[in-house]
N, C-alpha and C. Protein backbone atom coordinates (compact mmCIF):
# COMPACT_ATOMS: atom_id res chain seq x y z
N UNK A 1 -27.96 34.78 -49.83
CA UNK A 1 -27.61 33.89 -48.74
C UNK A 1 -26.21 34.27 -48.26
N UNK A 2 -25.99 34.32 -47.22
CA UNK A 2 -24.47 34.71 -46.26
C UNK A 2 -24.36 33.60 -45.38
N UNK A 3 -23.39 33.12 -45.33
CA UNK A 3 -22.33 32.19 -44.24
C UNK A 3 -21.00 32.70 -43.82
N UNK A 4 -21.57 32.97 -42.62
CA UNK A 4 -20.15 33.27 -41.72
C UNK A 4 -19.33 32.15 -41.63
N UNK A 5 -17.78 32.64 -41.64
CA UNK A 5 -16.87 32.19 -41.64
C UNK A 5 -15.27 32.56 -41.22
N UNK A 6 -14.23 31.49 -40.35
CA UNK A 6 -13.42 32.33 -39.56
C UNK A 6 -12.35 33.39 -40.91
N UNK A 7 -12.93 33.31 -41.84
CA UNK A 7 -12.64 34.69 -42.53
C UNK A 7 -13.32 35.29 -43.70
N UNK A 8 -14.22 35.71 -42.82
CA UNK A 8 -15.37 36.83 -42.82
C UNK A 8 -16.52 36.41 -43.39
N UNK A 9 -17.15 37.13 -44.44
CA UNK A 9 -18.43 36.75 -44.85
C UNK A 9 -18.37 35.86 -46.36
N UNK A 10 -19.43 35.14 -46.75
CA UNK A 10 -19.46 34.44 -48.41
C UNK A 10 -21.05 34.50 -48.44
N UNK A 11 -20.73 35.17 -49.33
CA UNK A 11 -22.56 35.75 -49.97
C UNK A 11 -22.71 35.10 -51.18
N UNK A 12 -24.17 34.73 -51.62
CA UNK A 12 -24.15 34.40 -53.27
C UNK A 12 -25.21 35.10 -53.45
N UNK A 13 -25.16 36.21 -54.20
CA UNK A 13 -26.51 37.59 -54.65
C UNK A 13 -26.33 37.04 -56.56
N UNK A 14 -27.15 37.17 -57.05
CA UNK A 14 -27.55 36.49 -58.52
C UNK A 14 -26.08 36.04 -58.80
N UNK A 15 -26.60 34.82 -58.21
CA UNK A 15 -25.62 33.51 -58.97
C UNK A 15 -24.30 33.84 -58.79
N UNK A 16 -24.09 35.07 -57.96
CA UNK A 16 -22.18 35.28 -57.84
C UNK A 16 -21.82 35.26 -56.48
N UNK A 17 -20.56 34.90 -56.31
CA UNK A 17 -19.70 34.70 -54.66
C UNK A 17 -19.45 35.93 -54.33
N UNK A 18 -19.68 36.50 -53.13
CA UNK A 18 -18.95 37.41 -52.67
C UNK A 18 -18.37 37.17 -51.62
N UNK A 19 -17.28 37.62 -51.26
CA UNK A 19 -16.60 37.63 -49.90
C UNK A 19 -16.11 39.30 -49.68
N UNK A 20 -16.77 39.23 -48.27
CA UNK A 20 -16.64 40.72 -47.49
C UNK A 20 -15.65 40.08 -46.47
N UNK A 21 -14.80 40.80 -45.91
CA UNK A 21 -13.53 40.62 -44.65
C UNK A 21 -13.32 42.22 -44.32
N UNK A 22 -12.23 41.91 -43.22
CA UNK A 22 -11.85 43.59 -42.39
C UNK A 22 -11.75 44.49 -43.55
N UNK A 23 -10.83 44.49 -44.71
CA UNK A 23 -10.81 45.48 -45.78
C UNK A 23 -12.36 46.21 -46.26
N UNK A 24 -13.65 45.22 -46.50
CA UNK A 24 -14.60 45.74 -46.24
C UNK A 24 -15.65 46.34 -45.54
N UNK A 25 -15.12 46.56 -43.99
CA UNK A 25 -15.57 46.91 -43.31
C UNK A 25 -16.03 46.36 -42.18
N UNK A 26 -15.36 44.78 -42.18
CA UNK A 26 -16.13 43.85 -41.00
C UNK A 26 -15.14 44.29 -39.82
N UNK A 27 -15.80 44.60 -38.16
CA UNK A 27 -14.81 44.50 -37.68
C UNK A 27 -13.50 43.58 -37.24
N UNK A 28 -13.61 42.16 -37.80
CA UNK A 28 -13.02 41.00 -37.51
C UNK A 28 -13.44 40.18 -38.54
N UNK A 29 -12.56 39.46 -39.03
CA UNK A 29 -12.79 38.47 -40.16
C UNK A 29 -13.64 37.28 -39.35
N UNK A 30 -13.30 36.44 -38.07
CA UNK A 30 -14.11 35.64 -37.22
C UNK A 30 -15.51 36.29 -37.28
N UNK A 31 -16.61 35.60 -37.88
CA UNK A 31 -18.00 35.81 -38.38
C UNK A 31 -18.55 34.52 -36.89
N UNK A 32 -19.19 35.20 -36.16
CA UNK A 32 -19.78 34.17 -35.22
C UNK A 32 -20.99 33.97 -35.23
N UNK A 33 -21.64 35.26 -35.90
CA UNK A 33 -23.14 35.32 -35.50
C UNK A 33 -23.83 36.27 -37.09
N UNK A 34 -25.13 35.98 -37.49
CA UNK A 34 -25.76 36.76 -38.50
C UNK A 34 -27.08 36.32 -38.09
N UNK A 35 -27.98 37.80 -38.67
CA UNK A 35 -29.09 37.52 -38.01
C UNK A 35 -29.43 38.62 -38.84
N UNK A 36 -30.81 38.25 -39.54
CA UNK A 36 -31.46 39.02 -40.63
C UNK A 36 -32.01 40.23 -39.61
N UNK A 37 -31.98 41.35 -40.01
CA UNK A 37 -32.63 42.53 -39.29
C UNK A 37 -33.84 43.26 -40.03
N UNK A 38 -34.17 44.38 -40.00
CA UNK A 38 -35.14 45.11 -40.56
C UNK A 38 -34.06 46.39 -40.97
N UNK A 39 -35.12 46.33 -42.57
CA UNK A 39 -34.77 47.42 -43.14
C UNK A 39 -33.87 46.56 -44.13
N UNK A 40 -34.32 45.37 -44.20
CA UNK A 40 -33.46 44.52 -45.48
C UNK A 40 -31.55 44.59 -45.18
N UNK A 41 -31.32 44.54 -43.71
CA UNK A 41 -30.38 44.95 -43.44
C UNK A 41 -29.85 42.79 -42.74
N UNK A 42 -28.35 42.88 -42.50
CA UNK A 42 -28.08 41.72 -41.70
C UNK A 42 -26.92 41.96 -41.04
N UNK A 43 -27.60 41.64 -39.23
CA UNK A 43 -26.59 42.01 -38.46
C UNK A 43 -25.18 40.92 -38.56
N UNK A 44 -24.00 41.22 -38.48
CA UNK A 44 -23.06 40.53 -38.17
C UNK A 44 -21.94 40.83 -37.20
N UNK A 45 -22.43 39.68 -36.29
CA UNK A 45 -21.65 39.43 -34.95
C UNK A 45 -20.32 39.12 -35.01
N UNK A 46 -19.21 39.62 -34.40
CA UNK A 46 -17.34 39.08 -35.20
C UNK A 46 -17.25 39.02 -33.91
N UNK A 47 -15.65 38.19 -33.85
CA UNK A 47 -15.00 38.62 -32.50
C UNK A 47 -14.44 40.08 -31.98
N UNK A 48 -15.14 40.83 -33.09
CA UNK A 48 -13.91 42.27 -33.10
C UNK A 48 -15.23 43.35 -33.04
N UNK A 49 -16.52 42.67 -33.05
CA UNK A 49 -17.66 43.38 -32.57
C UNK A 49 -18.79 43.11 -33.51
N UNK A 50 -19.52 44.53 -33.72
CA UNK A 50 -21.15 43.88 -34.42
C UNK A 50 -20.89 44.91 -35.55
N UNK A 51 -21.24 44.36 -37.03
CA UNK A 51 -21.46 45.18 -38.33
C UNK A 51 -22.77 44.96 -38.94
N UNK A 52 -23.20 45.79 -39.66
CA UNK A 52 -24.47 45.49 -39.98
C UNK A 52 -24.02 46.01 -41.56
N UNK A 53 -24.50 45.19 -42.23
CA UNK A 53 -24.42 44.73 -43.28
C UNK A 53 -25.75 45.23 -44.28
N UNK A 54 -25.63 45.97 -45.44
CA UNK A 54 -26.42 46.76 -46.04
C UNK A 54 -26.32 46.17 -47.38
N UNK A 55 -27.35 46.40 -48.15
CA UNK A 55 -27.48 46.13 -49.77
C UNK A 55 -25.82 47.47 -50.64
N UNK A 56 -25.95 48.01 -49.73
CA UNK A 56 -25.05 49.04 -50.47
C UNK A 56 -23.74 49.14 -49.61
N UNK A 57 -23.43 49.04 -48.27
CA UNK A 57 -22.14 48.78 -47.40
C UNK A 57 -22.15 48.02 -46.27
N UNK A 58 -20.77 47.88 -45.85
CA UNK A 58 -20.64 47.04 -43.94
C UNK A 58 -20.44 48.55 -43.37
N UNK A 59 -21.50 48.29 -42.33
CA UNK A 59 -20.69 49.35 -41.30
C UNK A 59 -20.60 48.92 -39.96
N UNK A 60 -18.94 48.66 -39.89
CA UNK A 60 -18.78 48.64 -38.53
C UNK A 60 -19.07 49.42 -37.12
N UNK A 61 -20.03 48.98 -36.62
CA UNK A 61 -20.81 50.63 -35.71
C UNK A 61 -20.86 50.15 -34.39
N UNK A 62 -20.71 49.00 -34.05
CA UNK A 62 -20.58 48.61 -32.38
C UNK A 62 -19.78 48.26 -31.88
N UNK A 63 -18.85 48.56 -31.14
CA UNK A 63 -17.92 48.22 -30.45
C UNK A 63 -17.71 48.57 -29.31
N UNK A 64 -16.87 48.18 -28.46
CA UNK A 64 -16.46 48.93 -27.11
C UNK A 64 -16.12 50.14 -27.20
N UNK A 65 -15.69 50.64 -28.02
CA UNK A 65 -15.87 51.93 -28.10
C UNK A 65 -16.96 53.20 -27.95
N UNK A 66 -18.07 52.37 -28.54
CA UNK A 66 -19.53 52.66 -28.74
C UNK A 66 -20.17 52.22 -27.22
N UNK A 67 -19.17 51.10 -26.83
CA UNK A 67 -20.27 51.11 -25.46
C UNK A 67 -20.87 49.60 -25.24
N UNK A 68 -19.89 48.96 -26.03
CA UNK A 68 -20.48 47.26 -25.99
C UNK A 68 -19.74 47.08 -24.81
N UNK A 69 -20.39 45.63 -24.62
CA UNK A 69 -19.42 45.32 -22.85
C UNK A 69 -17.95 44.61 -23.45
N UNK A 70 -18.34 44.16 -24.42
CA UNK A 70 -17.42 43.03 -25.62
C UNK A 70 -17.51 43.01 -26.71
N UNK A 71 -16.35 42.78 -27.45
CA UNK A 71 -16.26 42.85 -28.80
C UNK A 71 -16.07 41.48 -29.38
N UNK A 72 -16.47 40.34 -28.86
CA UNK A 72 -17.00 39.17 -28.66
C UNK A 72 -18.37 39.06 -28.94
N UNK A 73 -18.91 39.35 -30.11
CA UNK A 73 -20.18 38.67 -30.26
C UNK A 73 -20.59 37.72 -30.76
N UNK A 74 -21.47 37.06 -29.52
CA UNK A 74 -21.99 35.39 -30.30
C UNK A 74 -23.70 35.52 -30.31
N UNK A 75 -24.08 36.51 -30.54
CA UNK A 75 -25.53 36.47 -30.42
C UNK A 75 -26.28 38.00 -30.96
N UNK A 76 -27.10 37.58 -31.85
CA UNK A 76 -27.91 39.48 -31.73
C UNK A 76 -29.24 39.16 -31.84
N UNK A 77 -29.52 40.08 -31.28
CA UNK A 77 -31.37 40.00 -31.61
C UNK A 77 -31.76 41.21 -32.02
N UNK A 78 -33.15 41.83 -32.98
CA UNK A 78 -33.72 43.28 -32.70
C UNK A 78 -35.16 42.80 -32.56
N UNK A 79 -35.42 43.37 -31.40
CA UNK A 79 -36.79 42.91 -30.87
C UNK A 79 -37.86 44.10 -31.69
N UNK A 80 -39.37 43.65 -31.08
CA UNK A 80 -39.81 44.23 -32.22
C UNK A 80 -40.29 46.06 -31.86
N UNK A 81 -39.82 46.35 -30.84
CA UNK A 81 -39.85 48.01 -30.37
C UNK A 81 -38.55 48.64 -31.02
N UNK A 82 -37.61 47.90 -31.57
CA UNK A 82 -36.26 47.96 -32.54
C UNK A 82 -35.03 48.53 -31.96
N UNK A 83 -35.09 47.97 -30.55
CA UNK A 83 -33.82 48.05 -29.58
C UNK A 83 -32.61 46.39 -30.13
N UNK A 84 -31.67 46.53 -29.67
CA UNK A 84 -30.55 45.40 -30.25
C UNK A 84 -30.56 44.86 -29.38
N UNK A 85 -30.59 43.62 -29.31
CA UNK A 85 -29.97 43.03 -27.77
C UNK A 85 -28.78 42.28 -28.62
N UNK A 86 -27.40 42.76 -27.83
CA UNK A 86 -26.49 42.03 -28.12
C UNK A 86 -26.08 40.87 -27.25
N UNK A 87 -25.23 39.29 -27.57
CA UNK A 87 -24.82 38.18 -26.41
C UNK A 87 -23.53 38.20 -27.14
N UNK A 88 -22.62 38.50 -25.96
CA UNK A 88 -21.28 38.28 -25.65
C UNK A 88 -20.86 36.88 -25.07
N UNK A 89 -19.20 36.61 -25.52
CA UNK A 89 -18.67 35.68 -24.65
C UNK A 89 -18.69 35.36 -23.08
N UNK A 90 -18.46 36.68 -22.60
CA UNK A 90 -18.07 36.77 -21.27
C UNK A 90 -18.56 38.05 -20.69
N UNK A 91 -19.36 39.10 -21.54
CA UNK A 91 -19.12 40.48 -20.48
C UNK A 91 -21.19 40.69 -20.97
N UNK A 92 -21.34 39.37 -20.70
CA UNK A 92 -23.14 39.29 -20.65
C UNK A 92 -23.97 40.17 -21.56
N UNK A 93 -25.19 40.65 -21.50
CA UNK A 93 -26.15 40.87 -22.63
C UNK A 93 -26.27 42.35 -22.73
N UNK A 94 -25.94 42.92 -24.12
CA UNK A 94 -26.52 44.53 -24.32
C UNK A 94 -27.76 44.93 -25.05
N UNK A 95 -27.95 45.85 -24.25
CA UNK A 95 -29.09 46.21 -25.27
C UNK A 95 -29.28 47.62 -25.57
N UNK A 96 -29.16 47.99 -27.30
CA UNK A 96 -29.04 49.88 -27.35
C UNK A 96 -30.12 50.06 -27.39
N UNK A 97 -30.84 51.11 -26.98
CA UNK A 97 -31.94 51.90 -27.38
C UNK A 97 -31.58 53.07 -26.98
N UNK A 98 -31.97 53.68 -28.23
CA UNK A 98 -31.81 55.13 -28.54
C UNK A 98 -30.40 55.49 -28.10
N UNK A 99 -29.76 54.91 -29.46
CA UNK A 99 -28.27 55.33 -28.91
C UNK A 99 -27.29 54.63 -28.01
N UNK A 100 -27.92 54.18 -27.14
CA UNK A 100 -27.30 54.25 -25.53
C UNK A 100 -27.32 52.59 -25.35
N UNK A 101 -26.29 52.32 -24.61
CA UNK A 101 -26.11 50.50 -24.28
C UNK A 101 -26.36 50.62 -22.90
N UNK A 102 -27.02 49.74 -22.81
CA UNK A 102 -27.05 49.25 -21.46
C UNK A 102 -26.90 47.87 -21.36
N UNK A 103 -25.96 47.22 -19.92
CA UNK A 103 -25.74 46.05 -19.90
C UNK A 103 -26.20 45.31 -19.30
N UNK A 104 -26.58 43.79 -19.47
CA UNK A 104 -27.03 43.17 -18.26
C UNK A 104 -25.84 41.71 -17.81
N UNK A 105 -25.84 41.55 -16.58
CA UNK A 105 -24.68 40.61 -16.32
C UNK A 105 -25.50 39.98 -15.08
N UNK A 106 -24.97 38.53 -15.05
CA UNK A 106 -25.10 38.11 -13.62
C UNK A 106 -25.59 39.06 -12.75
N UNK A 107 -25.34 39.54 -12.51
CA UNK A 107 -25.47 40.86 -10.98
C UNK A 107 -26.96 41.76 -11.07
N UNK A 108 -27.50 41.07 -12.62
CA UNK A 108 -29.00 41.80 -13.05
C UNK A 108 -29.76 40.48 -13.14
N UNK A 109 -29.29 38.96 -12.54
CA UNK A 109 -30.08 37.95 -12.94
C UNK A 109 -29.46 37.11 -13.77
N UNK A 110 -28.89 37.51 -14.84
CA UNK A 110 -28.64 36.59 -16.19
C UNK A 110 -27.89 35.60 -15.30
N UNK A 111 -27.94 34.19 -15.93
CA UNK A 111 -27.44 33.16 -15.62
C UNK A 111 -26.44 32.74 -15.69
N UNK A 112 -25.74 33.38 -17.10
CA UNK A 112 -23.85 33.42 -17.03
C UNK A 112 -23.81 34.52 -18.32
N UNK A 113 -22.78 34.53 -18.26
CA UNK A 113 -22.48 36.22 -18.80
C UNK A 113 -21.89 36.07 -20.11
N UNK A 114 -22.23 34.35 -20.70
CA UNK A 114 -21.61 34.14 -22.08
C UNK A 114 -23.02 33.70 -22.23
N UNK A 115 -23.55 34.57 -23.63
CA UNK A 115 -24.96 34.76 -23.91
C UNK A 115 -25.25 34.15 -25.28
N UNK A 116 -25.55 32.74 -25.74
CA UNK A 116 -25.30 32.49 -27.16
C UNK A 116 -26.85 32.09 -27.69
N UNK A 117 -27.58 32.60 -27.16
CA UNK A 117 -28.80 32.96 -28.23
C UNK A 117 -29.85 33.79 -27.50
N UNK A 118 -30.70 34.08 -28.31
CA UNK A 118 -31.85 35.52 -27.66
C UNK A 118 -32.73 35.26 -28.57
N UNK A 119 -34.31 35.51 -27.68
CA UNK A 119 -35.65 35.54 -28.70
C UNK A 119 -36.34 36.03 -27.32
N UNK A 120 -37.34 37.10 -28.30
CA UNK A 120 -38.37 37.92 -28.16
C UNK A 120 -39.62 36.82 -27.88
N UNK A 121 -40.14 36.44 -26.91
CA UNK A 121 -41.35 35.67 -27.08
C UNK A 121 -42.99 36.77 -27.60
N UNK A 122 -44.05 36.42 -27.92
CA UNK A 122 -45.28 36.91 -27.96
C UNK A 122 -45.67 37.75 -26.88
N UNK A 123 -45.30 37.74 -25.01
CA UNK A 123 -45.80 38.62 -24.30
C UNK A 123 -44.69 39.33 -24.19
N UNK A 124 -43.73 39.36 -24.61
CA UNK A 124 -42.86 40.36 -24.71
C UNK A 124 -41.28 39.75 -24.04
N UNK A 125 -41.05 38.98 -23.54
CA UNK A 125 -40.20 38.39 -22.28
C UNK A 125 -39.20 37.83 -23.37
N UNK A 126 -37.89 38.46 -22.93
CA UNK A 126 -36.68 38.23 -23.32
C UNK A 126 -36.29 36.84 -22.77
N UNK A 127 -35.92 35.80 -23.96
CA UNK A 127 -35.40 34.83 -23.30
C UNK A 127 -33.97 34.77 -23.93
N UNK A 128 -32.85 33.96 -23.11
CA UNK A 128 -31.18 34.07 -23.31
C UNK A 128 -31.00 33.03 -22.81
N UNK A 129 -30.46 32.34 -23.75
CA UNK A 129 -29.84 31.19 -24.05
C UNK A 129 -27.89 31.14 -23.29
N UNK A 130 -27.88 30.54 -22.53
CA UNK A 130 -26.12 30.97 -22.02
C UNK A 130 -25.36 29.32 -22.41
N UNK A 131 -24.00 29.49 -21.57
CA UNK A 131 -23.25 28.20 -21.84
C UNK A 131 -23.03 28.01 -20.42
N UNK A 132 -24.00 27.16 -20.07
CA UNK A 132 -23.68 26.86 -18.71
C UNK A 132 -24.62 26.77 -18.14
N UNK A 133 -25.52 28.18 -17.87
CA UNK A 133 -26.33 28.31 -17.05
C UNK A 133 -27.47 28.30 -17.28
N UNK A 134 -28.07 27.24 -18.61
CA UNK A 134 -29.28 27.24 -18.79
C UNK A 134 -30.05 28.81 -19.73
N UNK A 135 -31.41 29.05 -19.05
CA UNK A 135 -32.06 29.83 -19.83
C UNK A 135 -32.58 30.66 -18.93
N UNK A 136 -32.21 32.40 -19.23
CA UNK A 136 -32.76 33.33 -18.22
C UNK A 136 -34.06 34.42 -18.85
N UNK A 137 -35.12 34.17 -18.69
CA UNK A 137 -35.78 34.51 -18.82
C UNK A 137 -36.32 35.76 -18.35
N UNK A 138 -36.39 37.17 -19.02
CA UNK A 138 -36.43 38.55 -18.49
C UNK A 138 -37.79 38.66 -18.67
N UNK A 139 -39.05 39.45 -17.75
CA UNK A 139 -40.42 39.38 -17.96
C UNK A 139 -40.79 40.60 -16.97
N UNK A 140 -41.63 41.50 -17.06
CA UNK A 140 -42.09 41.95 -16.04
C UNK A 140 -40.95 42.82 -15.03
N UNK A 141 -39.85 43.05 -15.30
CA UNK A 141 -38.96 43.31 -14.33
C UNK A 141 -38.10 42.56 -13.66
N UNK A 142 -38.42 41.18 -13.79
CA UNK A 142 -37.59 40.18 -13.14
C UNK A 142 -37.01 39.20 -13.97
N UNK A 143 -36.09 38.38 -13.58
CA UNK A 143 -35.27 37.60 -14.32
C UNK A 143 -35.56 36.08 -13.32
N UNK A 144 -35.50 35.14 -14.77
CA UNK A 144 -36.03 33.70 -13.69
C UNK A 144 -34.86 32.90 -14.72
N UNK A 145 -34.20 32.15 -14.20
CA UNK A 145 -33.25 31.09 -14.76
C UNK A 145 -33.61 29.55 -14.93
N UNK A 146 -33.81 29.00 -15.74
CA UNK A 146 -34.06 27.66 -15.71
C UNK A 146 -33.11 26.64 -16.25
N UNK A 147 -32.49 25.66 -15.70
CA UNK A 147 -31.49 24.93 -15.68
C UNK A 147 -32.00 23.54 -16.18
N UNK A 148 -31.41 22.55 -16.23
CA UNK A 148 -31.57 21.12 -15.63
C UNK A 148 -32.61 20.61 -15.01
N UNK A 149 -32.04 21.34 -13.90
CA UNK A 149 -33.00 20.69 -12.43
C UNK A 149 -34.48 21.24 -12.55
N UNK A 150 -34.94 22.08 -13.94
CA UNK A 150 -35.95 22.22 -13.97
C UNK A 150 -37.04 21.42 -15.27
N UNK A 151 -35.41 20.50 -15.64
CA UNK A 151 -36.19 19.60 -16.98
C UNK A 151 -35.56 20.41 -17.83
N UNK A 152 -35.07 20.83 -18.18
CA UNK A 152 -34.12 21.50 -19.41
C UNK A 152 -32.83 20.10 -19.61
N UNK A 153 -32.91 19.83 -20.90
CA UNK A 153 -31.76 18.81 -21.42
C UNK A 153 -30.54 18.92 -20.97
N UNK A 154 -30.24 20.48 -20.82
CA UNK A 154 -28.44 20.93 -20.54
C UNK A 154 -28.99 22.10 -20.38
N UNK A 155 -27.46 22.58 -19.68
CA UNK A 155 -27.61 24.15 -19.33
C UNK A 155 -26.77 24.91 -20.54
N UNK A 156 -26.28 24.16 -21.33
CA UNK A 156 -25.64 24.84 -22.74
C UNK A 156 -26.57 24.59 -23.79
N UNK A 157 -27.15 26.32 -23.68
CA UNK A 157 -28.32 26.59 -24.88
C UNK A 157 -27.92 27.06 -26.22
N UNK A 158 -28.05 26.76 -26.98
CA UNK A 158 -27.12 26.78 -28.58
C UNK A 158 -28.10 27.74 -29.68
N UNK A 159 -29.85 27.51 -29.16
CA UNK A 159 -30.73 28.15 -30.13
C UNK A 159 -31.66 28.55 -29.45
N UNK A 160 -32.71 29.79 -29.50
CA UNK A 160 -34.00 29.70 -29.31
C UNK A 160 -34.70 30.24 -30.30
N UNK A 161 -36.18 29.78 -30.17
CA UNK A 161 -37.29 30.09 -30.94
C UNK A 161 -38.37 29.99 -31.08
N UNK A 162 -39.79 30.75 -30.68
CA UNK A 162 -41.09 30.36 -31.01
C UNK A 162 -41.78 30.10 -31.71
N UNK A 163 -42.57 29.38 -31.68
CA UNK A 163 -43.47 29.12 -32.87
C UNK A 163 -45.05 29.57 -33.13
N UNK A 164 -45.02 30.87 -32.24
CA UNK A 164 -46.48 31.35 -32.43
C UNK A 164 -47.67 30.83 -31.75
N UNK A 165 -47.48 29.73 -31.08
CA UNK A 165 -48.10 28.98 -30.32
C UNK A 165 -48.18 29.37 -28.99
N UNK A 166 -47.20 29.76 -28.54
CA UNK A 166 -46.94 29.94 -27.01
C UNK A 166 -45.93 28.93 -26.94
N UNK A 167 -45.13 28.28 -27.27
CA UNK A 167 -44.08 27.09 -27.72
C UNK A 167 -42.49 27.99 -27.68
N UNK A 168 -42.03 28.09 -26.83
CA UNK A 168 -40.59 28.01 -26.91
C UNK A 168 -40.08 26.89 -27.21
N UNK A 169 -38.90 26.94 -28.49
CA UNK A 169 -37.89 25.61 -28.37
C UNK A 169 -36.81 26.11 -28.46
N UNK A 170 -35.86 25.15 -27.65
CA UNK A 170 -34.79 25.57 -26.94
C UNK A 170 -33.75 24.15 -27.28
N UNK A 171 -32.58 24.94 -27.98
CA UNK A 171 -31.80 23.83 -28.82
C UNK A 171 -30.78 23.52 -28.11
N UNK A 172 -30.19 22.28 -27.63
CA UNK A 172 -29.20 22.09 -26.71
C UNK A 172 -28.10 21.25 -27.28
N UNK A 173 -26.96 21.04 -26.46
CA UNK A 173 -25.88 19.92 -27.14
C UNK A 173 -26.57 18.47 -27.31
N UNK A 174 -28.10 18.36 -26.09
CA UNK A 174 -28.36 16.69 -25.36
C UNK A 174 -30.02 16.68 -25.79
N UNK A 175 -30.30 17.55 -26.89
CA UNK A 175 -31.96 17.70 -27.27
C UNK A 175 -32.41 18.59 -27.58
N UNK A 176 -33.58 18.77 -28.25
CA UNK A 176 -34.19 20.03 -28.26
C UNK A 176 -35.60 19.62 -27.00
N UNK A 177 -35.66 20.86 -26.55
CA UNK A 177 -36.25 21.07 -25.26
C UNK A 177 -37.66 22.06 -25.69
N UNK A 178 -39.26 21.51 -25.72
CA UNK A 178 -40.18 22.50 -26.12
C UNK A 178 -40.12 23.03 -24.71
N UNK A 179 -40.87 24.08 -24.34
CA UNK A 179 -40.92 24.53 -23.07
C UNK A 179 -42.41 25.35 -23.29
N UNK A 180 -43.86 24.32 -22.60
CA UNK A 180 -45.21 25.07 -22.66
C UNK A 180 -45.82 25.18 -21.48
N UNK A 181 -47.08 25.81 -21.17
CA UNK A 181 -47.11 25.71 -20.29
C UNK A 181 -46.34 25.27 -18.67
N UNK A 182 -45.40 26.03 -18.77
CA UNK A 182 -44.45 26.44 -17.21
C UNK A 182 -43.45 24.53 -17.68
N UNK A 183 -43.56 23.89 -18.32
CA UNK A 183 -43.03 22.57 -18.44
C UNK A 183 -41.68 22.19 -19.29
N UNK A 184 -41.03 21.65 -19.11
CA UNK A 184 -40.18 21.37 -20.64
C UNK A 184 -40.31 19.73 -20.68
N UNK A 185 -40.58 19.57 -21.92
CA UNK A 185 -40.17 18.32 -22.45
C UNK A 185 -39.29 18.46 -23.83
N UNK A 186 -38.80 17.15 -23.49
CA UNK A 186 -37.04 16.91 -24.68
C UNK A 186 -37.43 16.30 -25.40
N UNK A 187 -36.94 16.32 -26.69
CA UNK A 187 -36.64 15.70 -27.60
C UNK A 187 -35.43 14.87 -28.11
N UNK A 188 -35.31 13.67 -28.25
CA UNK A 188 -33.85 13.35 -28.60
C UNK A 188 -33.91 11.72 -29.85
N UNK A 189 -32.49 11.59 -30.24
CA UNK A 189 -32.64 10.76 -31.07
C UNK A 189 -33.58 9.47 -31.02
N UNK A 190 -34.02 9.58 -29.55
CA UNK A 190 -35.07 8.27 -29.21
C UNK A 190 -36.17 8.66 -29.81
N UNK A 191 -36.86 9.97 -29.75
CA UNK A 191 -37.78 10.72 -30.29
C UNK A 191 -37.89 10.81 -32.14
N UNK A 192 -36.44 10.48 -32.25
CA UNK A 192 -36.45 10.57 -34.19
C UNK A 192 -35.82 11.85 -34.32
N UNK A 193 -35.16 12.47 -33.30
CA UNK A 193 -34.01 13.32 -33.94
C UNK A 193 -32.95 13.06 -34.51
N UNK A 194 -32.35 12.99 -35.76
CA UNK A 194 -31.29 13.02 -35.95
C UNK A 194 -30.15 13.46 -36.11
């Protein structure tokens, strides 16, 4: 088990603490984001960029240097063709394949360019969670944004996730939001959230 923390990582592997920080290879002790990957591997998102985290080392391997838009990460995904999609604060969504980053920002659709969650749905369609602007949904070539005004709780999306169903849920500051058939309905403490 790993919990990020604003200095660095705390692991417990048989019954012992570990703590990994910059000396081990994180690029930034600020831990914002972890996200189990393939290959028994776990990505970790810092303010100082993305490390991926191995049974045997950290290797710090993404950065602006490499070609991120930001070294601000609050979000990772690896979808299942095993491209990265990275979510930044401010300089919107990357994604490597084969090597190579490519970015997406406002100016490609996305809804705001601070990206704090990502999921792969069943037909393939990238959904991104932002702070602000709701949920932008990538499908087919096009990008569709859904806000508020479309029945979404808030436009500050905090989580996403399917459930195999065809069921997006979508975690907000003001509910969790299912989203089926083209609809959203909320959930909230009236509902028995607590």
């Amino acid at each position: 088990i790993w919990f990020g923390t604003d200095s660095g990582l705390i692991g417990v592997l048989n019954e012992q603490v570990i703590t990994l920080a910059t000396e081990n290879g994180l690029p930034d002790n600020h831990v914002n984001y972890l996200k189990a990957g393939k290959e028994s591997c776990v990505w970790v998102g810092t303010s100082g960029g993305l490390a991926r985290l191995t049974l045997v080392n950290t290797e710090p391997m993404l950065t602006t240097a490499e070609g991120l838009s930001s070294n601000l990460v609050l979000s990772v995904f690896e979808d299942r063709e095993g491209s990265l999609w990275v979510g930044t604060e401010s300089a919107g969504l990357n994604v490597l394949r084969d090597r190579k980053f490519t970015t997406l920002t406002t100016r490609n659709g996305l809804g705001s360019d601070l990206v704090k969650a990502i999921y792969q749905d069943s037909t393939g369609a990238l959904w991104t969670g932002t702070n602000g602007a709701g949920v932008t949904v990538f499908a087919n070539g096009q990008a569709k944004t859904y806000t508020t005004k479309d029945g979404l709780s808030s436009n500050v999306v905090l989580s996403l996730y399917g459930d195999g169903k065809g069921t997006i849920w979508i975690g907000t500051p003001d509910g969790l939001n299912q989203f089926r058939d083209g609809r959203f309905t909320t959930l909230t403490v009236a509902e028995g959230l607590s």
